[in-house]
PDB file of N, CA and C in Angstrom:
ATOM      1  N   UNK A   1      -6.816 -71.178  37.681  1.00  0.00           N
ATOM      2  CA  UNK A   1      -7.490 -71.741  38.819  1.00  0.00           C
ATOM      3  C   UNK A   1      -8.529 -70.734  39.300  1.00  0.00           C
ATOM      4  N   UNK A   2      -9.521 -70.998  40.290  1.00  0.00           N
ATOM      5  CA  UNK A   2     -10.537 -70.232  40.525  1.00  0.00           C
ATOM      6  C   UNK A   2     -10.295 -68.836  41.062  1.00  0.00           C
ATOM      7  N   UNK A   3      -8.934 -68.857  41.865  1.00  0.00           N
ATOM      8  CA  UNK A   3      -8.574 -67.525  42.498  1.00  0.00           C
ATOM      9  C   UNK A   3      -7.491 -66.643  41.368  1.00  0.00           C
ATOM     10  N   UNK A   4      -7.210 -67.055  40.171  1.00  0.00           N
ATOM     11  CA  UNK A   4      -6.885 -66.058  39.412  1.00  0.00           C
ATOM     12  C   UNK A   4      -8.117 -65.448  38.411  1.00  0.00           C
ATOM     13  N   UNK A   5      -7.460 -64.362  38.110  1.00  0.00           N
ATOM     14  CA  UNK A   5      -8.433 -63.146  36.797  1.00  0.00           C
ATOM     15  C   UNK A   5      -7.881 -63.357  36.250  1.00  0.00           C
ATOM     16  N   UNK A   6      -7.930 -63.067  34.839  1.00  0.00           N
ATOM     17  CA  UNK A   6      -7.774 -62.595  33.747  1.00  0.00           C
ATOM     18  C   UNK A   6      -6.453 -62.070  33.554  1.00  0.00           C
ATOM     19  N   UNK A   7      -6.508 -61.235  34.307  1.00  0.00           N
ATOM     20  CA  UNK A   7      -5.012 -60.307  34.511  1.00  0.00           C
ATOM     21  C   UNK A   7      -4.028 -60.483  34.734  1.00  0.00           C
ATOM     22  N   UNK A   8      -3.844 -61.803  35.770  1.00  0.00           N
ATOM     23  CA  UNK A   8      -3.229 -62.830  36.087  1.00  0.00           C
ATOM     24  C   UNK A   8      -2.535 -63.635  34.884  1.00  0.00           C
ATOM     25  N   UNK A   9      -2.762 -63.677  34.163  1.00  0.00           N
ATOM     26  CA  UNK A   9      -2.455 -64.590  32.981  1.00  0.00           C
ATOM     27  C   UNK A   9      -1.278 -63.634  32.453  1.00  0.00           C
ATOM     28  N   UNK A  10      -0.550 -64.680  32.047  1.00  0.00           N
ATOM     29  CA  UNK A  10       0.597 -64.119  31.174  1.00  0.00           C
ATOM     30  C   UNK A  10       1.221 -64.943  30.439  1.00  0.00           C
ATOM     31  N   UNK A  11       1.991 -65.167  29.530  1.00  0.00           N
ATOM     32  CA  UNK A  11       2.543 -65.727  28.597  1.00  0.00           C
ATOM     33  C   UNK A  11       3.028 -67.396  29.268  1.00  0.00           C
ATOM     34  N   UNK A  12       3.758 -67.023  30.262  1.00  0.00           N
ATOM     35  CA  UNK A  12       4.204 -68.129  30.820  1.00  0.00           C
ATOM     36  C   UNK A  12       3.330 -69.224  31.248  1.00  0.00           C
ATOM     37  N   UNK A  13       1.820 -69.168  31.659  1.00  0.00           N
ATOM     38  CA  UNK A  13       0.939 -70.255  31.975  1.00  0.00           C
ATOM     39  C   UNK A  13      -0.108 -70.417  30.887  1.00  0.00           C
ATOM     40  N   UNK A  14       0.780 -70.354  29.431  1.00  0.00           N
ATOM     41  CA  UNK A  14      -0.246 -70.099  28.124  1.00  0.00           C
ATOM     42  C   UNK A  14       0.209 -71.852  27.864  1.00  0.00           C
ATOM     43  N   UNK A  15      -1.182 -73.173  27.629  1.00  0.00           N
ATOM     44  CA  UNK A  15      -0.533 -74.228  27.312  1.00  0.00           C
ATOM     45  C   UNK A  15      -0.349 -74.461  25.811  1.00  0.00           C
ATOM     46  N   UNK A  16      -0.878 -73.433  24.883  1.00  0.00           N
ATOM     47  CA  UNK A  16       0.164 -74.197  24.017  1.00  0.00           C
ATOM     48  C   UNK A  16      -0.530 -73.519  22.595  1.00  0.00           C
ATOM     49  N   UNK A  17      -0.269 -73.483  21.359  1.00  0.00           N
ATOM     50  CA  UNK A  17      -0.958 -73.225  20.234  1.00  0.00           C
ATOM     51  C   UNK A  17      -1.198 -74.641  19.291  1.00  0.00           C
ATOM     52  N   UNK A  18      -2.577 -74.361  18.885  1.00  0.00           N
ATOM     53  CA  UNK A  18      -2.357 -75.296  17.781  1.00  0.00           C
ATOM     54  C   UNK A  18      -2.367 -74.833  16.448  1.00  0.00           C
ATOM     55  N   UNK A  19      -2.090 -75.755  15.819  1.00  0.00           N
ATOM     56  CA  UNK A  19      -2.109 -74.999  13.926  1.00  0.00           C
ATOM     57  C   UNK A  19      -1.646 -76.467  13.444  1.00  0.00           C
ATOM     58  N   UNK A  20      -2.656 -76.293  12.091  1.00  0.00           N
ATOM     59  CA  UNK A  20      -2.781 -77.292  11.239  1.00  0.00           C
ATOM     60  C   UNK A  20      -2.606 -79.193  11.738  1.00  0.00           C
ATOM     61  N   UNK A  21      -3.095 -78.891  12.764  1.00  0.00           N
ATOM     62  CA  UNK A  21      -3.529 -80.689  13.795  1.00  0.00           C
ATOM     63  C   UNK A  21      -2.640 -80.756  14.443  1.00  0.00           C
ATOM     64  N   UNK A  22      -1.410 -80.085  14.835  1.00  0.00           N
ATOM     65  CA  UNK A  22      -0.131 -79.991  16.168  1.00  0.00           C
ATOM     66  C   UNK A  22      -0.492 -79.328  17.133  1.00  0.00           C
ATOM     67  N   UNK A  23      -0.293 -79.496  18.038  1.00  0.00           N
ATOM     68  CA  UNK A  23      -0.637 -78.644  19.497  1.00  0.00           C
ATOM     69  C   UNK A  23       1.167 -78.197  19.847  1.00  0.00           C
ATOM     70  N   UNK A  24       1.403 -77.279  19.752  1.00  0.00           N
ATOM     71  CA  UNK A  24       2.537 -76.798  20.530  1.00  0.00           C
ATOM     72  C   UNK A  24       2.729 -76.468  22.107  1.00  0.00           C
ATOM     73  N   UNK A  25       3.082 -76.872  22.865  1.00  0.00           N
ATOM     74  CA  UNK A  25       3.225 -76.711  24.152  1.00  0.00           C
ATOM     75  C   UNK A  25       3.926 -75.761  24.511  1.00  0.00           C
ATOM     76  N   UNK A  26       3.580 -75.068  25.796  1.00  0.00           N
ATOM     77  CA  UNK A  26       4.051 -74.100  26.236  1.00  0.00           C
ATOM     78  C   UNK A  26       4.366 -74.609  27.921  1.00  0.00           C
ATOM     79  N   UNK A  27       4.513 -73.365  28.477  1.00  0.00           N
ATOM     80  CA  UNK A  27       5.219 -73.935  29.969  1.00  0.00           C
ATOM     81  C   UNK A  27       3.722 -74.128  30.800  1.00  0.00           C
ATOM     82  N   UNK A  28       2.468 -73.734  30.483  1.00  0.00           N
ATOM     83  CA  UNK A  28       1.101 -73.935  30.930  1.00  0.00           C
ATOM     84  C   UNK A  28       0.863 -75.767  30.767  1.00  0.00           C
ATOM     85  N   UNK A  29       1.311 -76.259  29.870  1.00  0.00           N
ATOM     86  CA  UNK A  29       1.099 -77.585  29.475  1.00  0.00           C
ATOM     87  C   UNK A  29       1.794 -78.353  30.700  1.00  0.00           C
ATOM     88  N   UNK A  30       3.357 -77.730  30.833  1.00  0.00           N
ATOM     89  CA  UNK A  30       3.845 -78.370  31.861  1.00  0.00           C
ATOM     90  C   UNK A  30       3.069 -78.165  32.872  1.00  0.00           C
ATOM     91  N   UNK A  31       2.778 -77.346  33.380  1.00  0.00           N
ATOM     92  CA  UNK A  31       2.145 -76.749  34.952  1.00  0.00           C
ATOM     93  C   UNK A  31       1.257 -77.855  35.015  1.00  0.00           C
ATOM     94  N   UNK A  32       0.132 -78.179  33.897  1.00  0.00           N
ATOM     95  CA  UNK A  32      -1.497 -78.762  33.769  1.00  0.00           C
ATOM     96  C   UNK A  32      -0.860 -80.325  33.820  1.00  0.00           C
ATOM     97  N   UNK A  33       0.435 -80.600  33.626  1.00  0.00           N
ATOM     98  CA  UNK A  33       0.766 -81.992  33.547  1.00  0.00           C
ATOM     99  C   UNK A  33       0.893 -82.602  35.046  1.00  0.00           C
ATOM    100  N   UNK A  34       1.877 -81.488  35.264  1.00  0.00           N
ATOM    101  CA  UNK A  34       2.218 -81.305  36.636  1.00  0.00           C
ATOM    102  C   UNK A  34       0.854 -81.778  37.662  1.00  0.00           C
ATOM    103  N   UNK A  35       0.124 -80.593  37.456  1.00  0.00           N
ATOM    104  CA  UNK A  35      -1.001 -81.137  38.780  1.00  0.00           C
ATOM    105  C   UNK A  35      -1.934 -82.359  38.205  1.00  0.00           C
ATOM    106  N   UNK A  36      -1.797 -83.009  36.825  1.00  0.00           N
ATOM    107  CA  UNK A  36      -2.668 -83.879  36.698  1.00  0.00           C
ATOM    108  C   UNK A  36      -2.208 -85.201  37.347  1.00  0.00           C
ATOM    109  N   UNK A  37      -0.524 -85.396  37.112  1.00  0.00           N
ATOM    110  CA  UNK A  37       0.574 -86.595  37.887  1.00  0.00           C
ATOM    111  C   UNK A  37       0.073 -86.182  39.385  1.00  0.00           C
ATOM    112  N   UNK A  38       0.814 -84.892  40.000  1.00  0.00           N
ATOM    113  CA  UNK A  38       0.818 -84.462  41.895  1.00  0.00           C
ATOM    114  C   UNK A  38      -0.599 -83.911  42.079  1.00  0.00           C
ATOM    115  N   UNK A  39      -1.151 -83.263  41.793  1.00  0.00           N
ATOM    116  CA  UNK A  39      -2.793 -82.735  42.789  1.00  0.00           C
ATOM    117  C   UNK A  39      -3.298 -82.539  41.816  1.00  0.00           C
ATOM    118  N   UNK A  40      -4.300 -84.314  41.910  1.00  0.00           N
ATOM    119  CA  UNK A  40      -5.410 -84.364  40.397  1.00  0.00           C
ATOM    120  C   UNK A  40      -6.418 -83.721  41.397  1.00  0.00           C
ATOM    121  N   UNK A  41      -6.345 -83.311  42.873  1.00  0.00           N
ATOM    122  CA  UNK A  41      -7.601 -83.325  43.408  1.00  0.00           C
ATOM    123  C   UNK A  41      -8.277 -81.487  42.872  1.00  0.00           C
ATOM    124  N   UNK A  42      -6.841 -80.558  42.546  1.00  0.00           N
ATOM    125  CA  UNK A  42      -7.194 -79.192  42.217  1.00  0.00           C
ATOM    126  C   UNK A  42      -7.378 -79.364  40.623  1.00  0.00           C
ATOM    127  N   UNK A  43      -7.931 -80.386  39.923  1.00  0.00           N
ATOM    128  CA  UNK A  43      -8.128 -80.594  38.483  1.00  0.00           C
ATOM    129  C   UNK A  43      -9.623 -79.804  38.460  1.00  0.00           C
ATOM    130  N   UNK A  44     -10.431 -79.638  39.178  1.00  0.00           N
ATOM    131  CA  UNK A  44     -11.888 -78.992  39.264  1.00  0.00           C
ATOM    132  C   UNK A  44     -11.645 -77.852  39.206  1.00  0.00           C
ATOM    133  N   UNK A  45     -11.023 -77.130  39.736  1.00  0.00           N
ATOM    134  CA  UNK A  45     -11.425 -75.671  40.355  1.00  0.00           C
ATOM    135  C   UNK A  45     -10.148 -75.206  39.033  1.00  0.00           C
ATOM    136  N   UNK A  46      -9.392 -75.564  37.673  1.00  0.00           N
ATOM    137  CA  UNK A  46      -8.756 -74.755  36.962  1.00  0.00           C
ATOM    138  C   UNK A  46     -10.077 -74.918  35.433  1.00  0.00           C
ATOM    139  N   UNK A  47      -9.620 -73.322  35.208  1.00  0.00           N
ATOM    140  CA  UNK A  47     -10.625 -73.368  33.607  1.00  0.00           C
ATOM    141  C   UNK A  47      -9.019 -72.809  32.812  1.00  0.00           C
ATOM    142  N   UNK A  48      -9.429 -73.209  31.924  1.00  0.00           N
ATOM    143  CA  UNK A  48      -9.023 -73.112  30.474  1.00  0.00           C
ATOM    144  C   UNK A  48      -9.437 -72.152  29.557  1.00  0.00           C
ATOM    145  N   UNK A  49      -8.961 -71.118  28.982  1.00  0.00           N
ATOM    146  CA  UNK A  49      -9.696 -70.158  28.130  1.00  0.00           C
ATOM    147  C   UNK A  49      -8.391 -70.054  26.544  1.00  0.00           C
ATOM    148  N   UNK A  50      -9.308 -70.288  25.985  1.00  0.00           N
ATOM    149  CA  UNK A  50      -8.572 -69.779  24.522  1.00  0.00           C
ATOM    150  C   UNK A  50      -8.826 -68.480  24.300  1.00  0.00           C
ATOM    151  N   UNK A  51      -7.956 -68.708  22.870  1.00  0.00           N
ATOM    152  CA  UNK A  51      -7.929 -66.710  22.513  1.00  0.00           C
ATOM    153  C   UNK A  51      -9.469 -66.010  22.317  1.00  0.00           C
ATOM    154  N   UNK A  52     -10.535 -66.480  22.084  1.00  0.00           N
ATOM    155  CA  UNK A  52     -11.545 -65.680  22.046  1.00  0.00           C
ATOM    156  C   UNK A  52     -12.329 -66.030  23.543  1.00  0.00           C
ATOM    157  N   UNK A  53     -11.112 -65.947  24.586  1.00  0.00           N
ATOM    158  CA  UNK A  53     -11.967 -66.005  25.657  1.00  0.00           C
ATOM    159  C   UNK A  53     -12.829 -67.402  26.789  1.00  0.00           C
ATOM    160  N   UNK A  54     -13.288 -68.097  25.697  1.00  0.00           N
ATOM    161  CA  UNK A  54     -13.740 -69.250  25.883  1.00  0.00           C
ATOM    162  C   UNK A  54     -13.298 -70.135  26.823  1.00  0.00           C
ATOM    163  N   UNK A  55     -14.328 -70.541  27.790  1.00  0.00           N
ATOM    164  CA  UNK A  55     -13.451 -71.815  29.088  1.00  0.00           C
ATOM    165  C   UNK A  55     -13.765 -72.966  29.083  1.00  0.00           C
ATOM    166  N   UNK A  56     -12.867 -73.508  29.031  1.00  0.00           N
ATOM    167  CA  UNK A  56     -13.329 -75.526  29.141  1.00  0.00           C
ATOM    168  C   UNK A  56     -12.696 -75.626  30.189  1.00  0.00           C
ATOM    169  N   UNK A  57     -12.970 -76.957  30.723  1.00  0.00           N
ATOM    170  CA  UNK A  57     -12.689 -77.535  31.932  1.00  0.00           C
ATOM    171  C   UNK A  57     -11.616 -78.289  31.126  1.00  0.00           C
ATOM    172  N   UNK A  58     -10.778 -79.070  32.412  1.00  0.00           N
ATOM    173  CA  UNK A  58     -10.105 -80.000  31.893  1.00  0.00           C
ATOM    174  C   UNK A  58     -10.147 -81.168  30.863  1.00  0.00           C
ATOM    175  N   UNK A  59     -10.767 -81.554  30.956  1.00  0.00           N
ATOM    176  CA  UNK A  59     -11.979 -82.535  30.479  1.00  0.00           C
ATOM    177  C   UNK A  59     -11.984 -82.426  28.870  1.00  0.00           C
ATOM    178  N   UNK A  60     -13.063 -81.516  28.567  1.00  0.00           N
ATOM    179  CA  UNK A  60     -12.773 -80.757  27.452  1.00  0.00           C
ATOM    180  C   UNK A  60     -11.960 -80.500  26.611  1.00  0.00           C
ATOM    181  N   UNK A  61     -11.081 -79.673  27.293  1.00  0.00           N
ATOM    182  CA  UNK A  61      -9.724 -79.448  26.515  1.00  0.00           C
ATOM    183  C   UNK A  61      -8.934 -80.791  26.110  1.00  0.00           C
ATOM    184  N   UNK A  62      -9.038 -81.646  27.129  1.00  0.00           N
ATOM    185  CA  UNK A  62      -7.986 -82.975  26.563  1.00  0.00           C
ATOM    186  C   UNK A  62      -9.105 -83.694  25.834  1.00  0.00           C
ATOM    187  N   UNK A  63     -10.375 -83.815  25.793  1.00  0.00           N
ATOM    188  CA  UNK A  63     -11.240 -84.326  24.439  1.00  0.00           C
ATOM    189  C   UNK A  63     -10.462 -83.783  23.290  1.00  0.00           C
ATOM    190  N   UNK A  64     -10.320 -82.569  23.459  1.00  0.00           N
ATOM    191  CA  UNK A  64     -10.165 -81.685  22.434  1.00  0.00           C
ATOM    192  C   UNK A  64      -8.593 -81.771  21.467  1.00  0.00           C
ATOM    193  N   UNK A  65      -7.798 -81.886  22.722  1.00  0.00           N
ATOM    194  CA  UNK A  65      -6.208 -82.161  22.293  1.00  0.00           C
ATOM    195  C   UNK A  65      -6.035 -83.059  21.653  1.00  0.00           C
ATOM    196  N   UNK A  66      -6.832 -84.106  22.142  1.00  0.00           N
ATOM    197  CA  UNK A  66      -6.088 -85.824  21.842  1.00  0.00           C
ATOM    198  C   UNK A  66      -6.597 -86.007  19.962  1.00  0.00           C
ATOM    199  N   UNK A  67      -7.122 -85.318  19.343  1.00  0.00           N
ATOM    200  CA  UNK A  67      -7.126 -84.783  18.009  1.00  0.00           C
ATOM    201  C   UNK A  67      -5.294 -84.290  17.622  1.00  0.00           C
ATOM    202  N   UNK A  68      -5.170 -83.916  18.171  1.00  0.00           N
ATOM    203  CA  UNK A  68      -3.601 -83.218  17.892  1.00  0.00           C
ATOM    204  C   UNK A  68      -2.708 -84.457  17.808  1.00  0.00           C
ATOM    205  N   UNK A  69      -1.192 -83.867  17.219  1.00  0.00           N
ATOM    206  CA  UNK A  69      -0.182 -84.547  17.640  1.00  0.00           C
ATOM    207  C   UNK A  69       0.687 -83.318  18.750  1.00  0.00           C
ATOM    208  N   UNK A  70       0.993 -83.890  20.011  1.00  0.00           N
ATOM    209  CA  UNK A  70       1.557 -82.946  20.137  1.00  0.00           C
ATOM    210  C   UNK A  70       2.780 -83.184  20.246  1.00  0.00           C
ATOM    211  N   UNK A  71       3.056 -81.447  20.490  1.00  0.00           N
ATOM    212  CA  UNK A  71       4.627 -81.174  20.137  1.00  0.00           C
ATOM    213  C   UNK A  71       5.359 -80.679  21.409  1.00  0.00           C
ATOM    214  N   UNK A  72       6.230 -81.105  21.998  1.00  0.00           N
ATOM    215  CA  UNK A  72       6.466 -80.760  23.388  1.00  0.00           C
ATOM    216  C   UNK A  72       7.545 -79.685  23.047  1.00  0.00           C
ATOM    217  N   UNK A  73       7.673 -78.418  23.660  1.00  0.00           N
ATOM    218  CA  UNK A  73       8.379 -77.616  23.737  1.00  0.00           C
ATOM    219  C   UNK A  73       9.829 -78.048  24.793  1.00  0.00           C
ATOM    220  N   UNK A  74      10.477 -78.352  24.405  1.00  0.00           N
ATOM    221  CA  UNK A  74      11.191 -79.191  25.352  1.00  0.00           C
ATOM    222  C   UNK A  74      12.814 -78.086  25.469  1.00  0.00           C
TER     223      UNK A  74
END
């Protein structure tokens, strides 16, 4: 979200890996599910960054997912 860094980040709000067309979910997937069902209104102000850094908006990223099958870490 807009008021975390970088630094802030840690394993636990990581949503997920993909490899070979699966998206694996992580506990970040839950969180992003979470406010998309209860407060779609803070859906603006979170970015998304993969491993080389890179930020998509919400938006984006689920263009991007719905390529996948995913895999819920359950």
């Amino acid at each position: 979200m807009d008021n975390k860094k970088d630094e802030d980040l840690w394993d636990e709000n990581i949503l997920g890996e993909e490899s070979f067309g699966k998206f694996y979910t992580g506990n970040g997937f839950t969180a992003l599910n979470y406010i998309i069902q209860k407060e779609p209104e803070a859906l603006g102000s979170i970015k998304i960054k993969d491993e080389k850094n890179k930020s998509y908006t919400v938006t984006e990223f689920l263009d991007t997912a719905k390529k996948w099958k995913i895999i819920l870490d359950n």
